[in-house]
N, C-alpha and C. Protein backbone atom coordinates (compact mmCIF):
# COMPACT_ATOMS: atom_id res chain seq x y z
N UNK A 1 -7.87 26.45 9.23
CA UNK A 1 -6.43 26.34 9.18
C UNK A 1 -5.92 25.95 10.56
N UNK A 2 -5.01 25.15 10.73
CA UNK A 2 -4.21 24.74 12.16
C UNK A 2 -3.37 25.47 12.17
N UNK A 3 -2.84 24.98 13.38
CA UNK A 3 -1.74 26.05 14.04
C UNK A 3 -1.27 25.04 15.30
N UNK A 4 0.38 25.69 15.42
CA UNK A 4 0.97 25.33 16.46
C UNK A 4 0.98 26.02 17.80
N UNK A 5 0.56 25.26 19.07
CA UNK A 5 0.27 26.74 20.06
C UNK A 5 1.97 26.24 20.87
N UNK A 6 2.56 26.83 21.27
CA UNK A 6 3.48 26.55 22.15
C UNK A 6 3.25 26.97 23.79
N UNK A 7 3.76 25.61 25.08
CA UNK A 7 2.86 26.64 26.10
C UNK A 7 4.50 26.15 26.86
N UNK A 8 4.57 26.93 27.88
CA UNK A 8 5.46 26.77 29.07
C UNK A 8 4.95 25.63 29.56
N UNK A 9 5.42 24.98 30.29
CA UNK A 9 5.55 23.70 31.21
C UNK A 9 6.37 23.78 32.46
N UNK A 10 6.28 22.81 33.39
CA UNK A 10 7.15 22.93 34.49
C UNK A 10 8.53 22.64 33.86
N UNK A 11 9.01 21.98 33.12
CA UNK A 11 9.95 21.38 32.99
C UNK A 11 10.83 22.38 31.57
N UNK A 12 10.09 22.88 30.88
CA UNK A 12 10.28 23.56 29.34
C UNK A 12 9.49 24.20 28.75
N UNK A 13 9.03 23.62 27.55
CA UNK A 13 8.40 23.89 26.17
C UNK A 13 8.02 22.59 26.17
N UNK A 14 6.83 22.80 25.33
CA UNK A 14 5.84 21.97 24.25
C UNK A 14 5.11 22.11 23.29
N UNK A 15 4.47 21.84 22.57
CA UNK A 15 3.63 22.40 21.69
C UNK A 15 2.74 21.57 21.34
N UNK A 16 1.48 21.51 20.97
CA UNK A 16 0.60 21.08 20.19
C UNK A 16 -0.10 21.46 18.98
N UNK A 17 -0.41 20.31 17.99
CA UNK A 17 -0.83 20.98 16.91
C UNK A 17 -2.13 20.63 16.58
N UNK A 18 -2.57 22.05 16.09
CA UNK A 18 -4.58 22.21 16.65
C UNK A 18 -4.74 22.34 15.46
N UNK A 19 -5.91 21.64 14.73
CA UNK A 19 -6.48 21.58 13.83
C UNK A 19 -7.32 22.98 13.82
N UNK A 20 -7.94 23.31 13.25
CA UNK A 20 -8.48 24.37 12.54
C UNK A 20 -9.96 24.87 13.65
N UNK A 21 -10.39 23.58 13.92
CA UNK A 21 -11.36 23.76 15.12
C UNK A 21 -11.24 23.43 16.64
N UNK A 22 -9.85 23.46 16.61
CA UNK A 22 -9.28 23.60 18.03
C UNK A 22 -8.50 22.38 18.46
N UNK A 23 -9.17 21.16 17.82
CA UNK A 23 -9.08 19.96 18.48
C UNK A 23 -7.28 19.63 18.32
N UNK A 24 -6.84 19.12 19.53
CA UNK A 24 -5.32 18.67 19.14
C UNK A 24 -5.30 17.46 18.55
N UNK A 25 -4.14 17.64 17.39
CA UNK A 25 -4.08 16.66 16.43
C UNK A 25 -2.85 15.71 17.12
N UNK A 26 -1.60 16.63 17.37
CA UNK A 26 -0.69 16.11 17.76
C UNK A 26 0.05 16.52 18.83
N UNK A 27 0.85 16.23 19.41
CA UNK A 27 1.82 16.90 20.79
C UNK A 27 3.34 16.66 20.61
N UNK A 28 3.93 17.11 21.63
CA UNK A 28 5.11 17.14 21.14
C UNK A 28 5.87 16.55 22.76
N UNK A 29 6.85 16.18 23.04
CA UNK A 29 7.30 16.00 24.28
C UNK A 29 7.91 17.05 24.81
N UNK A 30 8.22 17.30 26.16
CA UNK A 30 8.91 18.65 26.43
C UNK A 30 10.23 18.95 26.55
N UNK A 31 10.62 20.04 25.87
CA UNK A 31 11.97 20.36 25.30
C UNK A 31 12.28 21.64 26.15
N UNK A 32 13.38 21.64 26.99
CA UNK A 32 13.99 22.81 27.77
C UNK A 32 14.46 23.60 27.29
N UNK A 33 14.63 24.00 26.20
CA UNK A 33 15.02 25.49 25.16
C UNK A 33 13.81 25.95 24.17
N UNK A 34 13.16 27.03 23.97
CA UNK A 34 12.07 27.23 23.34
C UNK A 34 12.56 27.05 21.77
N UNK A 35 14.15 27.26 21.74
CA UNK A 35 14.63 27.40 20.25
C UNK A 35 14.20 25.53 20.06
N UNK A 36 14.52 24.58 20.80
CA UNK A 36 14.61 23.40 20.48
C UNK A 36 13.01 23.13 20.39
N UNK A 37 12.30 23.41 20.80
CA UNK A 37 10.74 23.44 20.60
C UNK A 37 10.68 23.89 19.42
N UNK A 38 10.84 25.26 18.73
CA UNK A 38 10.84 25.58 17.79
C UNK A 38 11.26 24.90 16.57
N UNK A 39 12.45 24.56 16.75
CA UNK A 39 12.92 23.51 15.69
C UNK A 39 12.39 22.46 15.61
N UNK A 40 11.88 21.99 16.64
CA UNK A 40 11.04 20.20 16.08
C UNK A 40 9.86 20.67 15.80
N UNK A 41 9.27 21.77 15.68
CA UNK A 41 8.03 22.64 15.27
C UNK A 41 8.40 22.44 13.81
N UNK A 42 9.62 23.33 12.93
CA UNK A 42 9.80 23.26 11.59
C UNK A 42 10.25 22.19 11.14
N UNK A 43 10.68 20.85 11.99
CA UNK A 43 10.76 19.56 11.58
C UNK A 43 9.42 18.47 11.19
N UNK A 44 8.36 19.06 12.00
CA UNK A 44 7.09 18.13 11.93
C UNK A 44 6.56 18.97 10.38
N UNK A 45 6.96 20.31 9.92
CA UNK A 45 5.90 20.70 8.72
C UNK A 45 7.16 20.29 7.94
N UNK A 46 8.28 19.99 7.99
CA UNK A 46 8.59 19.07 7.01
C UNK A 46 8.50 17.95 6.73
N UNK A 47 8.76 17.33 7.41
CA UNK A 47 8.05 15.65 7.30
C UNK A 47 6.46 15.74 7.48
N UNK A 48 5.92 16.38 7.46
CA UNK A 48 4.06 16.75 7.86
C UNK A 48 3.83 14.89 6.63
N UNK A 49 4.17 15.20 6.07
CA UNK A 49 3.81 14.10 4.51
C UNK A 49 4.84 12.68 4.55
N UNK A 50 5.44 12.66 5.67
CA UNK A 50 6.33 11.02 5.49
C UNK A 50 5.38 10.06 5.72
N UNK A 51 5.73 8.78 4.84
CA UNK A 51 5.45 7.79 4.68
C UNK A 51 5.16 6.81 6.18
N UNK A 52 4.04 6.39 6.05
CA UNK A 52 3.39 5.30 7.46
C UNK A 52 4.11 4.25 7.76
N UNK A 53 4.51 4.00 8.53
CA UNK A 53 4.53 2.23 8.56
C UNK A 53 3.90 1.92 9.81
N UNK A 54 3.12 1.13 9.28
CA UNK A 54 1.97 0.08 10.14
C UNK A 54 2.38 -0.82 11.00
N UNK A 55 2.88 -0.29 12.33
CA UNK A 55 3.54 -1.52 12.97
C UNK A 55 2.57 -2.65 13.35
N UNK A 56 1.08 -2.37 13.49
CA UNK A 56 -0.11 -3.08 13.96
C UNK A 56 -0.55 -4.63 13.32
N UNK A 57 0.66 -4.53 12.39
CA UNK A 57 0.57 -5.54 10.80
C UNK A 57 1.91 -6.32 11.22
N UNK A 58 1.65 -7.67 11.29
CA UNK A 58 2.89 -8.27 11.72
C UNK A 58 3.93 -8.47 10.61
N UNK A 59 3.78 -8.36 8.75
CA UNK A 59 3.92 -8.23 8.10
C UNK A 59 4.65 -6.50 7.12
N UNK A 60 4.63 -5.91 8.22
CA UNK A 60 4.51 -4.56 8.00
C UNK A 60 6.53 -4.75 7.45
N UNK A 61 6.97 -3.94 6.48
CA UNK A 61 7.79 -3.63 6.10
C UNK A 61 8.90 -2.37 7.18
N UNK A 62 9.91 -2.15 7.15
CA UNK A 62 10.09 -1.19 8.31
C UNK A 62 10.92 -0.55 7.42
N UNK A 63 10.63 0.67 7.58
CA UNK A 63 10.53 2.11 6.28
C UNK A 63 11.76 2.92 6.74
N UNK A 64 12.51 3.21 5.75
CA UNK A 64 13.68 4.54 6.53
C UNK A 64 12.66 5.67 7.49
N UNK A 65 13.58 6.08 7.66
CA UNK A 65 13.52 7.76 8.57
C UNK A 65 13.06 8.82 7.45
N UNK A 66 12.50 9.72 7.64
CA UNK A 66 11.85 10.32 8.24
C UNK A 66 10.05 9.32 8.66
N UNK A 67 9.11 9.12 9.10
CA UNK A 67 8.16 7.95 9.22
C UNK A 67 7.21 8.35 10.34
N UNK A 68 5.94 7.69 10.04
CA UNK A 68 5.03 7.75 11.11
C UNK A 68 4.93 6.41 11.43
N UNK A 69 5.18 6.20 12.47
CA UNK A 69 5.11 5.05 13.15
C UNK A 69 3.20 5.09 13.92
N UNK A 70 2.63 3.90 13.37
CA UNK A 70 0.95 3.63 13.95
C UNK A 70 1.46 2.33 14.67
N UNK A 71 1.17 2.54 15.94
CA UNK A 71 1.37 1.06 16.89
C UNK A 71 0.27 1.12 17.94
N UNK A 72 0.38 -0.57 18.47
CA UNK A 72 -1.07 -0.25 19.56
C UNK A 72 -0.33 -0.08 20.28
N UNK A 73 -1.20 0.85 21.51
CA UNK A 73 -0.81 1.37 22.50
C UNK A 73 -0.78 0.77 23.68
N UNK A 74 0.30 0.73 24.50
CA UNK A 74 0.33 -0.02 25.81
C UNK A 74 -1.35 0.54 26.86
N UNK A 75 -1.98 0.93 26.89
CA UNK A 75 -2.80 1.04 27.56
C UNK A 75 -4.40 0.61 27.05
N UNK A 76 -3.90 0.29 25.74
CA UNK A 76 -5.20 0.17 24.71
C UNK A 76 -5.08 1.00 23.42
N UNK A 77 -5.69 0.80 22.66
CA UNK A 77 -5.86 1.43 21.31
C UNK A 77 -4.99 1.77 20.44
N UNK A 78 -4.95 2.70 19.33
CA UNK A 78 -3.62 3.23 18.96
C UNK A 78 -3.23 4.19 18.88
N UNK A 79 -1.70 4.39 18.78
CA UNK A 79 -1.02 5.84 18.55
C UNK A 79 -0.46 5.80 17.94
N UNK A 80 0.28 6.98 17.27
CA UNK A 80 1.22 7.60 16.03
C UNK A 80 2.21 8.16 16.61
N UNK A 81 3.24 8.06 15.93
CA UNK A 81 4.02 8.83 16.41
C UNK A 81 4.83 9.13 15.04
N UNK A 82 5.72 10.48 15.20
CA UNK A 82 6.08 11.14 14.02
C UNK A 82 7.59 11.28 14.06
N UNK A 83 8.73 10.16 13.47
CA UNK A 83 9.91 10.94 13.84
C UNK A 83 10.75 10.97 12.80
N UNK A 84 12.11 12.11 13.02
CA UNK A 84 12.37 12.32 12.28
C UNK A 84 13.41 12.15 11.70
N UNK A 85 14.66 12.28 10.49
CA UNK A 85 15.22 11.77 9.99
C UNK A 85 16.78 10.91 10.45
N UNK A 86 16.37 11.37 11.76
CA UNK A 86 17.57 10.46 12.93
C UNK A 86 16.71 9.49 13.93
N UNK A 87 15.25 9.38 13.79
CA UNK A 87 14.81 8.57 14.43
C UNK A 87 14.37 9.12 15.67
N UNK A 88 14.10 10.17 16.13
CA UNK A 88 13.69 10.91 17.20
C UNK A 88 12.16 11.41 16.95
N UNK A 89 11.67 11.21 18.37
CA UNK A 89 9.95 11.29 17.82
C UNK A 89 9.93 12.75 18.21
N UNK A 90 9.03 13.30 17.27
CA UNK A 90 9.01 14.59 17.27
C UNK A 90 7.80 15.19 17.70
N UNK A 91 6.78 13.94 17.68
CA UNK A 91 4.76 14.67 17.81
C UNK A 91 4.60 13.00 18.27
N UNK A 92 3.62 13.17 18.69
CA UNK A 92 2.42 11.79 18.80
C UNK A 92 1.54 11.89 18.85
N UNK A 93 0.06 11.15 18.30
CA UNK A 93 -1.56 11.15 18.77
C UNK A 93 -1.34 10.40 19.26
N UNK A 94 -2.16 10.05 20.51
CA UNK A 94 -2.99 8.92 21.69
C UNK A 94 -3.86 8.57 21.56
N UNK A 95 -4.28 7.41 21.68
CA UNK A 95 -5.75 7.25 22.60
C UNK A 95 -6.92 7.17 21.08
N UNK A 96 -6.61 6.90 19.90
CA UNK A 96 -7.33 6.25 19.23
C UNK A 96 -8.12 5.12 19.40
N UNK A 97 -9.18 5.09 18.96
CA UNK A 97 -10.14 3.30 19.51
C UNK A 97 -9.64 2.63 18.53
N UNK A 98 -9.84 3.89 17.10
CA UNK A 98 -9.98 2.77 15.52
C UNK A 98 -8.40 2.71 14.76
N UNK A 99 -8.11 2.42 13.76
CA UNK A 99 -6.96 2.63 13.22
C UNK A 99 -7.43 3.50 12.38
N UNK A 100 -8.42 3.54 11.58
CA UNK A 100 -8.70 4.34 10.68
C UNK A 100 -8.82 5.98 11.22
N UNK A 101 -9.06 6.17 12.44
CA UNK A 101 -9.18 7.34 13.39
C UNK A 101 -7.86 8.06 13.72
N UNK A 102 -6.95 7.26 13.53
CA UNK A 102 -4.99 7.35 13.74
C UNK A 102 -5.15 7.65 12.46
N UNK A 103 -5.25 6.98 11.45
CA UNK A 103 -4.52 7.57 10.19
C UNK A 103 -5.52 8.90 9.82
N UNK A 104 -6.55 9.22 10.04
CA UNK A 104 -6.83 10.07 10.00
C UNK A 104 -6.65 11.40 10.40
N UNK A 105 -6.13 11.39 11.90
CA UNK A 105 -4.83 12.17 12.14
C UNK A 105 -3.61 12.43 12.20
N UNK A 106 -3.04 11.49 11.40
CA UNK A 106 -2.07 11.40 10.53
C UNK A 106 -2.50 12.34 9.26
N UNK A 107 -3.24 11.78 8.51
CA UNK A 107 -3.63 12.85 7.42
C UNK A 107 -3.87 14.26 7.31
N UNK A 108 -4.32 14.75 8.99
CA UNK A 108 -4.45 16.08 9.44
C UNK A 108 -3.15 16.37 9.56
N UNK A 109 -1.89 15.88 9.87
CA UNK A 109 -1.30 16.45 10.15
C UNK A 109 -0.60 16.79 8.36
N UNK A 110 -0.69 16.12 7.62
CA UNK A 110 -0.56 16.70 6.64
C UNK A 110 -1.04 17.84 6.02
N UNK A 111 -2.12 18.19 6.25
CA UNK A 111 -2.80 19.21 6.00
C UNK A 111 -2.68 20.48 6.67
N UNK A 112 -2.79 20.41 7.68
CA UNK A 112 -2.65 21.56 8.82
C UNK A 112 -0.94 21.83 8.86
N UNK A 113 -0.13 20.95 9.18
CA UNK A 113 0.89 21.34 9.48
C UNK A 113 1.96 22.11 8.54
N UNK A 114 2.04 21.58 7.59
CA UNK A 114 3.42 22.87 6.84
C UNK A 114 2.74 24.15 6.80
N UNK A 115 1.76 24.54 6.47
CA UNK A 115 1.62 25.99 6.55
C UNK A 115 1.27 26.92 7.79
N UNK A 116 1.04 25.87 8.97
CA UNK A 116 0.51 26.52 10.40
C UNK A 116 1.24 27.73 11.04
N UNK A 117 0.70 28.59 11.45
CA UNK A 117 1.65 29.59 12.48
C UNK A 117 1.61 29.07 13.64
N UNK A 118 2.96 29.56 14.06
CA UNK A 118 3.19 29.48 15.16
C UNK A 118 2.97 30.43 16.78
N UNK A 119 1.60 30.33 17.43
CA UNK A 119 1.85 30.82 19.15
C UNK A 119 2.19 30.66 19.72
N UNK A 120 3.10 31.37 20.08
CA UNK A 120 3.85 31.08 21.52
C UNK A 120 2.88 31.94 22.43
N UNK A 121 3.38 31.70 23.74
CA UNK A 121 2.52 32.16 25.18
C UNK A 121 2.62 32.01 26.25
């Protein structure tokens, strides 16, 4: 089972979401109120299941809000990103080689995320 760990930062809050064997699936950017951490916490296990759009596809359709956005990444490879029904990214994976490796943590986050507890620490 995953889980959300929440940690202090210099700046705020963050959180990441850990798959079942530790590994981070997703992250979150850092938010200066732990309540506002918290809330884009119960925003990612609701959208955990929104619909992809493939920006990597020059053909790709561009999908309402709530959405996972898969794009290549300015440094190489690809990332995800997860936002939500105003268009604000709420999580991202990095640093994929494959695409199939992105949507695959995409799919984790379906799984792991609506039912995860939450650590704070």
């Amino acid at each position: 089972m995953g889980m959300f760990t929440v940690q202090r930062v210099k700046a705020g809050f963050k959180f990441n979401l850990k798959a079942g064997n530790g590994q981070i699936i997703a992250s979150s950017r850092v938010y200066h109120l732990m309540d506002e951490c918290l809330a884009a916490i119960e925003k990612v296990k609701q959208f955990a299941h929104a619909p992809v759009e493939d920006q990597t596809l020059s053909s790709a359709p561009t999908l309402p809000f709530p959405k996972f956005e898969v794009k290549h990444h300015e440094r190489g490879g690809i990332s995800f990103f997860l936002l939500d029904d105003s268009g604000t990214v709420l999580a991202h994976g990095k640093g994929y080689t494959a695409k199939r490796s992105c949507l695959a943590g995409i799919r984790s986050i379906a799984e792991n995320a609506p039912d995860a507890p939450v650590i704070t620490g």
